[in-house]
C-alpha atoms as a PDB file:
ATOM      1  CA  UNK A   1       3.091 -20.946   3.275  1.00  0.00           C
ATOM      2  CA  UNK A   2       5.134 -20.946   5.880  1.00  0.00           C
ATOM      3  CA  UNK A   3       5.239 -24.167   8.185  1.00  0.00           C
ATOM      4  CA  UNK A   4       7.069 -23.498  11.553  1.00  0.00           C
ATOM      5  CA  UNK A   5       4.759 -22.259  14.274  1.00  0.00           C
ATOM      6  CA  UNK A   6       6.123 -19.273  16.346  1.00  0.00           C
ATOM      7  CA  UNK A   7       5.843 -17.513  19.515  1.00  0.00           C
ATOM      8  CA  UNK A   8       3.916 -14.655  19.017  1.00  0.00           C
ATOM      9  CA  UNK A   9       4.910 -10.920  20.714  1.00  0.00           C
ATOM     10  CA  UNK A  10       2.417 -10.184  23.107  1.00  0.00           C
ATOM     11  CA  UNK A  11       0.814  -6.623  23.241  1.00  0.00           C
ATOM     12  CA  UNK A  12      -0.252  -4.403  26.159  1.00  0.00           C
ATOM     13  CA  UNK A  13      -3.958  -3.515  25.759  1.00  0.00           C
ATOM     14  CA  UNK A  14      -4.251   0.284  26.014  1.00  0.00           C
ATOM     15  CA  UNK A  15      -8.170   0.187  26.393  1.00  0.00           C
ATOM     16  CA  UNK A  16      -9.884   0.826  29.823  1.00  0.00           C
ATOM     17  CA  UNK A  17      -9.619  -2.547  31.749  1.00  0.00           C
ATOM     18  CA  UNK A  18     -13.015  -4.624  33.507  1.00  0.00           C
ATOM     19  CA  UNK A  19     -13.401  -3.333  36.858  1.00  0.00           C
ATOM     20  CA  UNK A  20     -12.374   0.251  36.731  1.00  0.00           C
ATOM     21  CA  UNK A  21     -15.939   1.393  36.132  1.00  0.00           C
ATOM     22  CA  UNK A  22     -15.478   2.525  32.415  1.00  0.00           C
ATOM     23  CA  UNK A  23     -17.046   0.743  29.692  1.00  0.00           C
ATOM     24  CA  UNK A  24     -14.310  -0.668  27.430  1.00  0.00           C
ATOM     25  CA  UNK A  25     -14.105   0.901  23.968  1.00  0.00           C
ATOM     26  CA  UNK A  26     -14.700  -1.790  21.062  1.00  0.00           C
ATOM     27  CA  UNK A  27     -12.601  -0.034  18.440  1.00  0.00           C
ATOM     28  CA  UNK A  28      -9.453   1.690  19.461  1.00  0.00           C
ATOM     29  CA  UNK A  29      -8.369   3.544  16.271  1.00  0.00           C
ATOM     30  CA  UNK A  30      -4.473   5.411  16.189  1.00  0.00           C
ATOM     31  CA  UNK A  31      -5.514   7.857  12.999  1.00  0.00           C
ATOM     32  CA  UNK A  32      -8.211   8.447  10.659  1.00  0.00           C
ATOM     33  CA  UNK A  33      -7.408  10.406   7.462  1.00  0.00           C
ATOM     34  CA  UNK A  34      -8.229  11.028   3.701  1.00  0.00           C
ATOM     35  CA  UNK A  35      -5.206  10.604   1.134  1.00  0.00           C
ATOM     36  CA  UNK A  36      -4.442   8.434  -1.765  1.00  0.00           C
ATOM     37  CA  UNK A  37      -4.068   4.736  -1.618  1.00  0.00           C
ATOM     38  CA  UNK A  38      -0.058   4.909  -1.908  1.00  0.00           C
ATOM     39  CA  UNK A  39       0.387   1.023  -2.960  1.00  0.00           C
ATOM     40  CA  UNK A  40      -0.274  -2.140  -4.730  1.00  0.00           C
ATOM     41  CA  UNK A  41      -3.228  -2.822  -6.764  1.00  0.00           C
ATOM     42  CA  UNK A  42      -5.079   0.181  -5.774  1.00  0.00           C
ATOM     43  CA  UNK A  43      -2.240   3.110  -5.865  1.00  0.00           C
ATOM     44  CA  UNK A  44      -3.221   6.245  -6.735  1.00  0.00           C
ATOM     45  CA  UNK A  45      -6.907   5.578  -5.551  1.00  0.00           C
ATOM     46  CA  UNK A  46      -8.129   8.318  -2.862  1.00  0.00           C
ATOM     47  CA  UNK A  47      -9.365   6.904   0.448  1.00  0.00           C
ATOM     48  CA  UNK A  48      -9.710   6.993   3.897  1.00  0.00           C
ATOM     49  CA  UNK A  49      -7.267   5.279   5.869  1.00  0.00           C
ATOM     50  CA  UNK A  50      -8.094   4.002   9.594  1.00  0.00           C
ATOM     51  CA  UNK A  51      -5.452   2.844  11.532  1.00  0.00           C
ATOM     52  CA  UNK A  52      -6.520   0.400  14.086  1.00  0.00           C
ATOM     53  CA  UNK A  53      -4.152   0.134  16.880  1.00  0.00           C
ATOM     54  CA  UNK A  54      -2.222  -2.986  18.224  1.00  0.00           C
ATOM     55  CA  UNK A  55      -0.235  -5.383  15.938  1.00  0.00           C
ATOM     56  CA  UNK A  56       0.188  -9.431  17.445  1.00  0.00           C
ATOM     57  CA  UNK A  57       4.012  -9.667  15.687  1.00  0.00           C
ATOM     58  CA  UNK A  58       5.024  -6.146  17.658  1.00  0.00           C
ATOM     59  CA  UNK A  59       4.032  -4.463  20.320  1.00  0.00           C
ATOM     60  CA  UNK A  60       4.955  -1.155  18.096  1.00  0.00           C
ATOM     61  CA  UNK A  61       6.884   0.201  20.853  1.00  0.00           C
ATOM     62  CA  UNK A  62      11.015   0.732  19.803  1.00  0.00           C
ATOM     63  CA  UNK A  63      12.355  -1.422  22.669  1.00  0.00           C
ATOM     64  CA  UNK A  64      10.525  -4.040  21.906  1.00  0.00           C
ATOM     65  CA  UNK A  65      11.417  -4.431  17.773  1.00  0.00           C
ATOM     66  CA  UNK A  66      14.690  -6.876  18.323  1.00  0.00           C
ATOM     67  CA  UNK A  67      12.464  -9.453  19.563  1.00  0.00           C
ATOM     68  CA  UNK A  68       9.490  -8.712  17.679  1.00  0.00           C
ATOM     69  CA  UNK A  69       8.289 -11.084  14.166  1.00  0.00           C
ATOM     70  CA  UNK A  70       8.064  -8.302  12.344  1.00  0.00           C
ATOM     71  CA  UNK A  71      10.861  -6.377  12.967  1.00  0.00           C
ATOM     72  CA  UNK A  72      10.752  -3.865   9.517  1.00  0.00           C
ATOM     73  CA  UNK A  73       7.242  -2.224  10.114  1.00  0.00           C
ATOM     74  CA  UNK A  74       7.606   1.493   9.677  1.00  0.00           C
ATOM     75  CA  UNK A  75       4.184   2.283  10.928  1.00  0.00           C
ATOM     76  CA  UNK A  76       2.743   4.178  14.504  1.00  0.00           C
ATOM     77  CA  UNK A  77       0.314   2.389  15.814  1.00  0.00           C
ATOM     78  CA  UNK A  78       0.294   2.694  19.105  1.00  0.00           C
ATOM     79  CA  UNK A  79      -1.958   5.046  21.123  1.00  0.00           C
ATOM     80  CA  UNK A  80      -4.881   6.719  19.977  1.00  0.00           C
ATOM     81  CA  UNK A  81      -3.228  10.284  19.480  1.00  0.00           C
ATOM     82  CA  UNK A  82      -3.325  10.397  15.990  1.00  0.00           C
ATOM     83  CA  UNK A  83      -5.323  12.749  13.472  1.00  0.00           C
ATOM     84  CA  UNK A  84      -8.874  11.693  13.815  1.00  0.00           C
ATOM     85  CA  UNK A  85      -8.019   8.753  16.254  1.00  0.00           C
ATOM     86  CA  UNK A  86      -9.635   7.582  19.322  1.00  0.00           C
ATOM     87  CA  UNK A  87     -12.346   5.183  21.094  1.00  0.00           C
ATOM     88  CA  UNK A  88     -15.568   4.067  19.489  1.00  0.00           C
ATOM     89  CA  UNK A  89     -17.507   2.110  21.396  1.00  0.00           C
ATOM     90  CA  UNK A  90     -20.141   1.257  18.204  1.00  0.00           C
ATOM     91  CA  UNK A  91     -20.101   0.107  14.554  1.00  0.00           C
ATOM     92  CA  UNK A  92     -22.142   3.071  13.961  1.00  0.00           C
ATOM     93  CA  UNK A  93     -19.680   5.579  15.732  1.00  0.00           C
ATOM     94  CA  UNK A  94     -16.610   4.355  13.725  1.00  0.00           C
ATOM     95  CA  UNK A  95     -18.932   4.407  10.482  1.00  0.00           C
ATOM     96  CA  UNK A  96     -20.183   7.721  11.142  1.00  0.00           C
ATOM     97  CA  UNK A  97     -15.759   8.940  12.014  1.00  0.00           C
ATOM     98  CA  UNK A  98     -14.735   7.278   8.559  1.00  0.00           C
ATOM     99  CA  UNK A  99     -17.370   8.734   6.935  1.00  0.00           C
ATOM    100  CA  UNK A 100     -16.858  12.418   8.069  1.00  0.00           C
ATOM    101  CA  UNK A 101     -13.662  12.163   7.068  1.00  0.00           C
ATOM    102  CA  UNK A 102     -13.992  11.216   3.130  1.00  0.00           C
ATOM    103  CA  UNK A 103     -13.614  14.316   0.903  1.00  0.00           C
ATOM    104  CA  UNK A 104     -14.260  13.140  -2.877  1.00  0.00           C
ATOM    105  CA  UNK A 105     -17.566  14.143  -4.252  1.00  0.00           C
ATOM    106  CA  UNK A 106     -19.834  12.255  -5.403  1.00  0.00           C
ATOM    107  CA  UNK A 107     -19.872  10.718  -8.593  1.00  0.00           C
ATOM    108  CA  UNK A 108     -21.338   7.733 -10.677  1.00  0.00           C
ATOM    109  CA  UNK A 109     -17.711   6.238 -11.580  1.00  0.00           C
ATOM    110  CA  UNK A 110     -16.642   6.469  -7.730  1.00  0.00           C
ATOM    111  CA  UNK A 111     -17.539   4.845  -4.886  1.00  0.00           C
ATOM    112  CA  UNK A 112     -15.873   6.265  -0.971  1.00  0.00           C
ATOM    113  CA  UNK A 113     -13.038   3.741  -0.122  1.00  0.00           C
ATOM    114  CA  UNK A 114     -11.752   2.750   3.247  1.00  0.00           C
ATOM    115  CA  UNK A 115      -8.684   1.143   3.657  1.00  0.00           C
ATOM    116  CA  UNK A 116      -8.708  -0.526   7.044  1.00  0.00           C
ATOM    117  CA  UNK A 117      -4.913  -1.168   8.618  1.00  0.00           C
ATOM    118  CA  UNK A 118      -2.977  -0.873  11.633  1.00  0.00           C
ATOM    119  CA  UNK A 119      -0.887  -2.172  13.686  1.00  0.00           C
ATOM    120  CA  UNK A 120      -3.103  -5.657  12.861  1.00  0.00           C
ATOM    121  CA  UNK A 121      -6.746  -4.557  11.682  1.00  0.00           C
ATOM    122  CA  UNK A 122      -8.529  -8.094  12.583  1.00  0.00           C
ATOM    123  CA  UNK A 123      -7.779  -7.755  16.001  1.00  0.00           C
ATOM    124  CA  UNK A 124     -10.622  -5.488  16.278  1.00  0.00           C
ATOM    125  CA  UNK A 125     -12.405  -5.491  12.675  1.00  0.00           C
ATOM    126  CA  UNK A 126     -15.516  -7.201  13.168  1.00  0.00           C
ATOM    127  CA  UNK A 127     -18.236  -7.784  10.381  1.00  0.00           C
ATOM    128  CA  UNK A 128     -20.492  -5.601  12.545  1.00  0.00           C
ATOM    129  CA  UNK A 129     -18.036  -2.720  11.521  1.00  0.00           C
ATOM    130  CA  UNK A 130     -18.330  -3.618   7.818  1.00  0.00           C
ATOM    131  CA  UNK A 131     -21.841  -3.480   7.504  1.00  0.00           C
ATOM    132  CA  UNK A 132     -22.270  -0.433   9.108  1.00  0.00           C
ATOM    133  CA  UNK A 133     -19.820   1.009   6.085  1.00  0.00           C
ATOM    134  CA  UNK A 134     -20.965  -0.262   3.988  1.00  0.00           C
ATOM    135  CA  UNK A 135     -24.627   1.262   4.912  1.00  0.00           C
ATOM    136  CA  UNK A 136     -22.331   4.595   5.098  1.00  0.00           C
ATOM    137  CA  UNK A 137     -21.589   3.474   1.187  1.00  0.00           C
ATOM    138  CA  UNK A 138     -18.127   2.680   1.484  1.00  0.00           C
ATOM    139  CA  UNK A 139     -16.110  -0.172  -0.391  1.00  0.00           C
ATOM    140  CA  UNK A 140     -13.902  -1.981   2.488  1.00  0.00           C
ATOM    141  CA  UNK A 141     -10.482  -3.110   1.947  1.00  0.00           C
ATOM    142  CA  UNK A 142      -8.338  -4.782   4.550  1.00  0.00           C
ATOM    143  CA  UNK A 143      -4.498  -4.579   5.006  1.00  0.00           C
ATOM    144  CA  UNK A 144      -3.782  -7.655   6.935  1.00  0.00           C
ATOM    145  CA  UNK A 145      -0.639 -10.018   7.984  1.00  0.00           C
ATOM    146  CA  UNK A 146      -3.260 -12.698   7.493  1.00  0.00           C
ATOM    147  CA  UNK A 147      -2.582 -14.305  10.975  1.00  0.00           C
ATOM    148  CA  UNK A 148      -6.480 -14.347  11.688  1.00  0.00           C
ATOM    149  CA  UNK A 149      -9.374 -14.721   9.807  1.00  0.00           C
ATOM    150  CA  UNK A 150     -11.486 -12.142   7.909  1.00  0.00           C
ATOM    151  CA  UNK A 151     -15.333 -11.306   8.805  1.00  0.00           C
ATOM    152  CA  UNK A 152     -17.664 -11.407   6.015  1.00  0.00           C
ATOM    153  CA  UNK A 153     -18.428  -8.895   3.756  1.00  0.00           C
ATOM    154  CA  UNK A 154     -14.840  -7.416   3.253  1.00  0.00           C
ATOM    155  CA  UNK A 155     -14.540  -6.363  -0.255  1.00  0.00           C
ATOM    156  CA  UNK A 156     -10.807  -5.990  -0.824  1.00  0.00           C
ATOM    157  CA  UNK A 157      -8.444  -8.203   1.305  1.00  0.00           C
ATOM    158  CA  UNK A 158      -4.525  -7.306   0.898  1.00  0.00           C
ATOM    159  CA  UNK A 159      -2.752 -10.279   2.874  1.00  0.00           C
ATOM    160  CA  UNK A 160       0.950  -9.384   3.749  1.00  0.00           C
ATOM    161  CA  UNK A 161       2.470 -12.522   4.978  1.00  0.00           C
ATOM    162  CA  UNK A 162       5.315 -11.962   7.481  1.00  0.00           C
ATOM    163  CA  UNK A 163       8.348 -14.861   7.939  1.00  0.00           C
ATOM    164  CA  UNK A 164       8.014 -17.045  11.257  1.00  0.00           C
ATOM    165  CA  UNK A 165       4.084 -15.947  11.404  1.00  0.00           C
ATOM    166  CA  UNK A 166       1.515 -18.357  10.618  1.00  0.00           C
ATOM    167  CA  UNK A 167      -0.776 -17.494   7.232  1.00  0.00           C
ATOM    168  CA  UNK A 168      -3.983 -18.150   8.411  1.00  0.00           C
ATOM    169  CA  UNK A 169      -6.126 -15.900   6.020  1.00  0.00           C
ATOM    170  CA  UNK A 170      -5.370 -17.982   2.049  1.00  0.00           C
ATOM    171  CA  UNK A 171      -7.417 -16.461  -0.271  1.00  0.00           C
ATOM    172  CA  UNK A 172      -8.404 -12.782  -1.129  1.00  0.00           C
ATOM    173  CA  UNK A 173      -8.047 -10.361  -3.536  1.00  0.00           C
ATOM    174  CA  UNK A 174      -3.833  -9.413  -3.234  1.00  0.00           C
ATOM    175  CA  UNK A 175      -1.223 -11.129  -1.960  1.00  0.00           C
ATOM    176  CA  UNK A 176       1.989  -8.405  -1.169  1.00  0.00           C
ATOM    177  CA  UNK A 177       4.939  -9.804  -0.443  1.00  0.00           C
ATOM    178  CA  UNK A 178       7.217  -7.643   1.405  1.00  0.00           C
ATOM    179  CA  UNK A 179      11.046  -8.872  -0.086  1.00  0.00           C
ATOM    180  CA  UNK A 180      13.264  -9.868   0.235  1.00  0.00           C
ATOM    181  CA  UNK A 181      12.167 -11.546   3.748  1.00  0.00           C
ATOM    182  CA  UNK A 182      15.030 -14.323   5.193  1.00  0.00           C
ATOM    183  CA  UNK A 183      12.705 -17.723   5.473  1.00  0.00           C
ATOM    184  CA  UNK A 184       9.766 -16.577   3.008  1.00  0.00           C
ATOM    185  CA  UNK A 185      10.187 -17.740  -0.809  1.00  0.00           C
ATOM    186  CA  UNK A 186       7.802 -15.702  -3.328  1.00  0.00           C
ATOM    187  CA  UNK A 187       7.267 -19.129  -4.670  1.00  0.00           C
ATOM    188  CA  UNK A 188       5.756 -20.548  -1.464  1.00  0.00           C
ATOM    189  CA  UNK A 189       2.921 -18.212  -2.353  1.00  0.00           C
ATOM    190  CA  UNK A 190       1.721 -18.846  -5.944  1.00  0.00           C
ATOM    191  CA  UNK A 191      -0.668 -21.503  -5.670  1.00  0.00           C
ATOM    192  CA  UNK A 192      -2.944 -20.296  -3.350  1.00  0.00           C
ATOM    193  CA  UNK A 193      -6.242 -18.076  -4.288  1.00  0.00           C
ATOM    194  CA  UNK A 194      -5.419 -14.444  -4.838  1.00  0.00           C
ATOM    195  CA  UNK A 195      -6.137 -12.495  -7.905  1.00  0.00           C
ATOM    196  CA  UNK A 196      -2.912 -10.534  -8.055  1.00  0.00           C
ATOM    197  CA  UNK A 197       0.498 -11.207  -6.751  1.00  0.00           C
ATOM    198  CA  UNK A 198       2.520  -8.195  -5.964  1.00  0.00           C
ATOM    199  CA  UNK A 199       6.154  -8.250  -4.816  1.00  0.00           C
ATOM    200  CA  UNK A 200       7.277  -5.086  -2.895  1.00  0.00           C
ATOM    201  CA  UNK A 201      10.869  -3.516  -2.385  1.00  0.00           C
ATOM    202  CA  UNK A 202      11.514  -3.760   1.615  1.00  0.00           C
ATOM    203  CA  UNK A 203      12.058   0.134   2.824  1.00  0.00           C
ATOM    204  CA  UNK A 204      15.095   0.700   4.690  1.00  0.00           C
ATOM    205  CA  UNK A 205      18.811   1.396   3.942  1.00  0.00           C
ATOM    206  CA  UNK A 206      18.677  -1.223   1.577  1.00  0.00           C
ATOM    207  CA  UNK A 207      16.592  -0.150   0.051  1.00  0.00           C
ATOM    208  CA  UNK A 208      17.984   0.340  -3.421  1.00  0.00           C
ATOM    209  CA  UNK A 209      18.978  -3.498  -3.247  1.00  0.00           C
ATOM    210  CA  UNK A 210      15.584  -4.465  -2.587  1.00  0.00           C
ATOM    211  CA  UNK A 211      14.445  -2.808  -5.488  1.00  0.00           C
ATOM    212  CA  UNK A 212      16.477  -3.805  -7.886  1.00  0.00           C
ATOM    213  CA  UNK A 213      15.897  -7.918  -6.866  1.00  0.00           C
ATOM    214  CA  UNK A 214      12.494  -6.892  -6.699  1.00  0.00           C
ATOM    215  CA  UNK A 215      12.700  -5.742 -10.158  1.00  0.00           C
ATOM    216  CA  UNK A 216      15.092  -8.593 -11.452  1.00  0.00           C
ATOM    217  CA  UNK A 217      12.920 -11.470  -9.426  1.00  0.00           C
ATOM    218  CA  UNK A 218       9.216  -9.936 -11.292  1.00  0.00           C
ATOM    219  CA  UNK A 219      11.075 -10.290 -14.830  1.00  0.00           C
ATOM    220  CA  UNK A 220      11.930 -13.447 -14.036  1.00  0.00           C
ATOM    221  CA  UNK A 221       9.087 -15.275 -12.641  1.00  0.00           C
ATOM    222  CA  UNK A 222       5.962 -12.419 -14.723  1.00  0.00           C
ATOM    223  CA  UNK A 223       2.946 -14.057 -12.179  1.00  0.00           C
ATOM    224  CA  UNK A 224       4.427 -11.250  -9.807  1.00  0.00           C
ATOM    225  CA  UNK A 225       4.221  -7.631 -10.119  1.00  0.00           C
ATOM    226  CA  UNK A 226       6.255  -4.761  -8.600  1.00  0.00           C
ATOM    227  CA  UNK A 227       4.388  -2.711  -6.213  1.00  0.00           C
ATOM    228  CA  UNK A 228       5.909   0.440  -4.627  1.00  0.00           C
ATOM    229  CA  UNK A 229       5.213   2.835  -2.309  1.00  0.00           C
ATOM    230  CA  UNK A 230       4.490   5.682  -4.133  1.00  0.00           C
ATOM    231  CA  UNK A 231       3.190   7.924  -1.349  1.00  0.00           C
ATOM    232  CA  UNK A 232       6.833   7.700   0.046  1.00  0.00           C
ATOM    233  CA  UNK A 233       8.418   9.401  -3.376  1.00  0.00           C
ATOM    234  CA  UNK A 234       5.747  12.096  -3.777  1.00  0.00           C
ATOM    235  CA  UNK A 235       5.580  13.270  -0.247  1.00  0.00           C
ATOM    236  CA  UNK A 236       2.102  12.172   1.103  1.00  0.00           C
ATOM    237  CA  UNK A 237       1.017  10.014   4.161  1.00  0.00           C
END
């Protein structure tokens, strides 16, 4: 993992602040919305996606990117604006949004699945919030950069180390390397404790590059496996 500790970018807290006579909202969520699970172990599964705001390697804001540690993201997570985003000031609230939003019906071989991402989702997931999905009957996976720790109870954790952040979070369930990433070998990765290893194309103009040393670099060392983004080619979010 990688070694060299690093400045991290600040972000500007977009909640109501102490003193101005609101209460401040505990979960500030960009988008809520139903869709299948477009990568790594899970594609192809439906869930809902909740996209907590505010990300501690960018600010998410366009000015700001050149300076930020993760400069690739490709995500809006700023603001609350988004379909089925806002302020929930309860475990319960945010439960009860999530749920409301889940469209499969029900069926003994399924179980409603909630993918919890951002912007940087432990910055505000609590374990609070996962019980109270849980009691909603959801399975909870986490997208995370794995810069903080995860609460209890999480039942998929995706860790997608960034280079010059620090991996805090060690173990879980998938470990998807972004690549190729300047400063991050694949290899620095393969002895710590997640089931699956999955090595994914980085989007951008190179694009095409990236896949193809994605693809050459999983035949070579077989303990990775290529994930793409599937809900980019077939035109959902």
């Amino acid at each position: 993992m990688p070694a060299a500790r690093s400045r991290l970018c600040r972000t500007r807290f977009d909640g109501p602040r102490i003193g101005s006579g609101e209460v401040r909202s505990r979960y500030r969520v960009k988008e809520i919305f139903y869709t299948l699970q477009g990568e790594g172990s899970h594609a192809g599964r439906p869930a809902v996606f909740c996209r907590f705001t505010s990300c501690n390697l960018w600010t998410g804001r366009e000015s700001d990117r050149h300076r930020a540690i993760c400069q690739f993201c490709d995500t809006d997570f700023v603001g609350t604006d988004g379909p089925g985003g806002g302020r929930f000031s309860s475990p319960a609230d945010l439960a009860s949004a999530i749920a409301s939003t889940w469209q499969g019906k029900d069926h003994a071989r399924s179980r409603p699945y909630v993918v919890c991402t951002g912007g940087e989702p432990l910055l505000q997931l609590d374990a609070e919030a996962v019980e109270a999905l849980h009691r909603k009957g959801f399975e909870v996976a986490i997208e995370t950069n794995g810069t903080r720790p995860a609460p209890s109870g999480i039942d998929w954790v995706c860790v997608s180390p960034k280079a010059g952040a620090d991996l805090v979070l060690t173990s879980g369930d998938e470990l998807k390397l972004v690549f190729p990433q300047p400063g991050l070998d694949p290899e620095q990765f393969v002895e710590l404790d997640f089931t699956h290893l999955r090595l994914q194309p980085m989007d951008g103009p190179d694009l095409p590059a990236n896949t193809e040393a994605a693809i050459e670099y999983c035949l070579a060392h077989p303990q990775w496996q290529l994930s793409l983004q599937t809900h980019k080619y077939i035109g959902i979010r």
